[in-house]
C-alpha atoms as a PDB file:
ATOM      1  CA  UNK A   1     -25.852  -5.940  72.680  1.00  0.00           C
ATOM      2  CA  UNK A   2     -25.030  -9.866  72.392  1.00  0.00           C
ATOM      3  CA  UNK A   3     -23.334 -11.328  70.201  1.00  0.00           C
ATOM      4  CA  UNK A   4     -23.424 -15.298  68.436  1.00  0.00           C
ATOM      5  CA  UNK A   5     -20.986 -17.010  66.364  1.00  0.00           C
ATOM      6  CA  UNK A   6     -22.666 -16.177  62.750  1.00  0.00           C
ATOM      7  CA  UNK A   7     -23.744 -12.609  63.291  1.00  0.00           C
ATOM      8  CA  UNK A   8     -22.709 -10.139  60.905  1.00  0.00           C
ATOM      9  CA  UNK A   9     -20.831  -6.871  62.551  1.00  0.00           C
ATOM     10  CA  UNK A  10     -19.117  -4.184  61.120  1.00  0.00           C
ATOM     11  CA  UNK A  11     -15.628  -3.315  62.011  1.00  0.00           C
ATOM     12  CA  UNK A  12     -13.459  -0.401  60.511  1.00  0.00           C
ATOM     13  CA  UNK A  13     -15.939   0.053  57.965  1.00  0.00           C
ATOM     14  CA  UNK A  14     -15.993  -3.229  56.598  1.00  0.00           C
ATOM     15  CA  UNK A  15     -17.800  -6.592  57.320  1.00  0.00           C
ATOM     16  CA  UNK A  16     -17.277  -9.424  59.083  1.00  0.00           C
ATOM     17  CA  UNK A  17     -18.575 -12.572  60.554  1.00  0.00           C
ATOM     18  CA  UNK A  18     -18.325 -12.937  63.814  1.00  0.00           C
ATOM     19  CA  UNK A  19     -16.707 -16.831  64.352  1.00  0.00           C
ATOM     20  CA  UNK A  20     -16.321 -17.110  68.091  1.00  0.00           C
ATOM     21  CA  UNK A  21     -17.615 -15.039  71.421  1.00  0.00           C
ATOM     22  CA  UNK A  22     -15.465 -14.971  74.624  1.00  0.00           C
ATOM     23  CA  UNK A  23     -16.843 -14.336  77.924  1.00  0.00           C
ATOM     24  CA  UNK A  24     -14.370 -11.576  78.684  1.00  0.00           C
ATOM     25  CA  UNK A  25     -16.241  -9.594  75.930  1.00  0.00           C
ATOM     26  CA  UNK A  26     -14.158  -9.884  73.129  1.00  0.00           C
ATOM     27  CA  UNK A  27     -14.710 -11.251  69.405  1.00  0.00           C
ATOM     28  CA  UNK A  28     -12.974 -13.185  67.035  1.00  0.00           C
ATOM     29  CA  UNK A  29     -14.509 -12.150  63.641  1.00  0.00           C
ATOM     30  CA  UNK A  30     -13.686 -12.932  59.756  1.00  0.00           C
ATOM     31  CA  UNK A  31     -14.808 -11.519  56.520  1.00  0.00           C
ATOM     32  CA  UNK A  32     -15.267 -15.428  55.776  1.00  0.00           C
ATOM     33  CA  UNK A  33     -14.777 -18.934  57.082  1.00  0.00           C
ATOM     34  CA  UNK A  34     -11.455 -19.218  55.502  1.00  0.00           C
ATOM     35  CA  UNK A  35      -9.657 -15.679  56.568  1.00  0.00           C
ATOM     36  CA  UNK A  36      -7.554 -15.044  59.161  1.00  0.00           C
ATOM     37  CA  UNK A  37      -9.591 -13.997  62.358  1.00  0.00           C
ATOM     38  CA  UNK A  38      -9.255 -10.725  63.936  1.00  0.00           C
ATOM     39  CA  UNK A  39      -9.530 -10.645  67.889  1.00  0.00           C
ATOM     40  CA  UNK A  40     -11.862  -7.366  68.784  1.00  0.00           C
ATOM     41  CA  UNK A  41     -13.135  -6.117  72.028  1.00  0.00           C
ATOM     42  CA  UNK A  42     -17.213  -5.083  71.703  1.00  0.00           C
ATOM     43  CA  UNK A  43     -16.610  -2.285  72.436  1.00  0.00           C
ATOM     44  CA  UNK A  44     -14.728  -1.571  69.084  1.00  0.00           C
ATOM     45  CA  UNK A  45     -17.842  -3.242  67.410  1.00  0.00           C
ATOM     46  CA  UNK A  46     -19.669   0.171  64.893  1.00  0.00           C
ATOM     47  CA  UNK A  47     -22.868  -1.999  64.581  1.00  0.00           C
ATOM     48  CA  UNK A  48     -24.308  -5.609  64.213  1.00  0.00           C
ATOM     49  CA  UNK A  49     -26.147  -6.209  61.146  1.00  0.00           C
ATOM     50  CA  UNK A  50     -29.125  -8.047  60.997  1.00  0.00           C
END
């Protein structure tokens, strides 16, 4: 599965946004532009929304 900055994951049962993709396979998502980002590995990723 690949993510892109602006895809919509879920992540310990709640949504967020994902805001920036590193190489090494980790994610920093948001529930919004303005939150604090989390840092996530994929593999912790439930499902992508589409």
């Amino acid at each position: 599965m690949q993510f892109h900055s602006g895809d919509k994951v879920v992540y310990n049962n709640e949504e967020y946004v994902v805001q920036w993709v590193y190489d090494t396979g980790y994610l920093e998502i948001s529930k919004d532009r303005i939150s604090n980002c989390v840092l996530v590995h994929i593999t912790e990723i439930v499902l992508k929304k589409e």
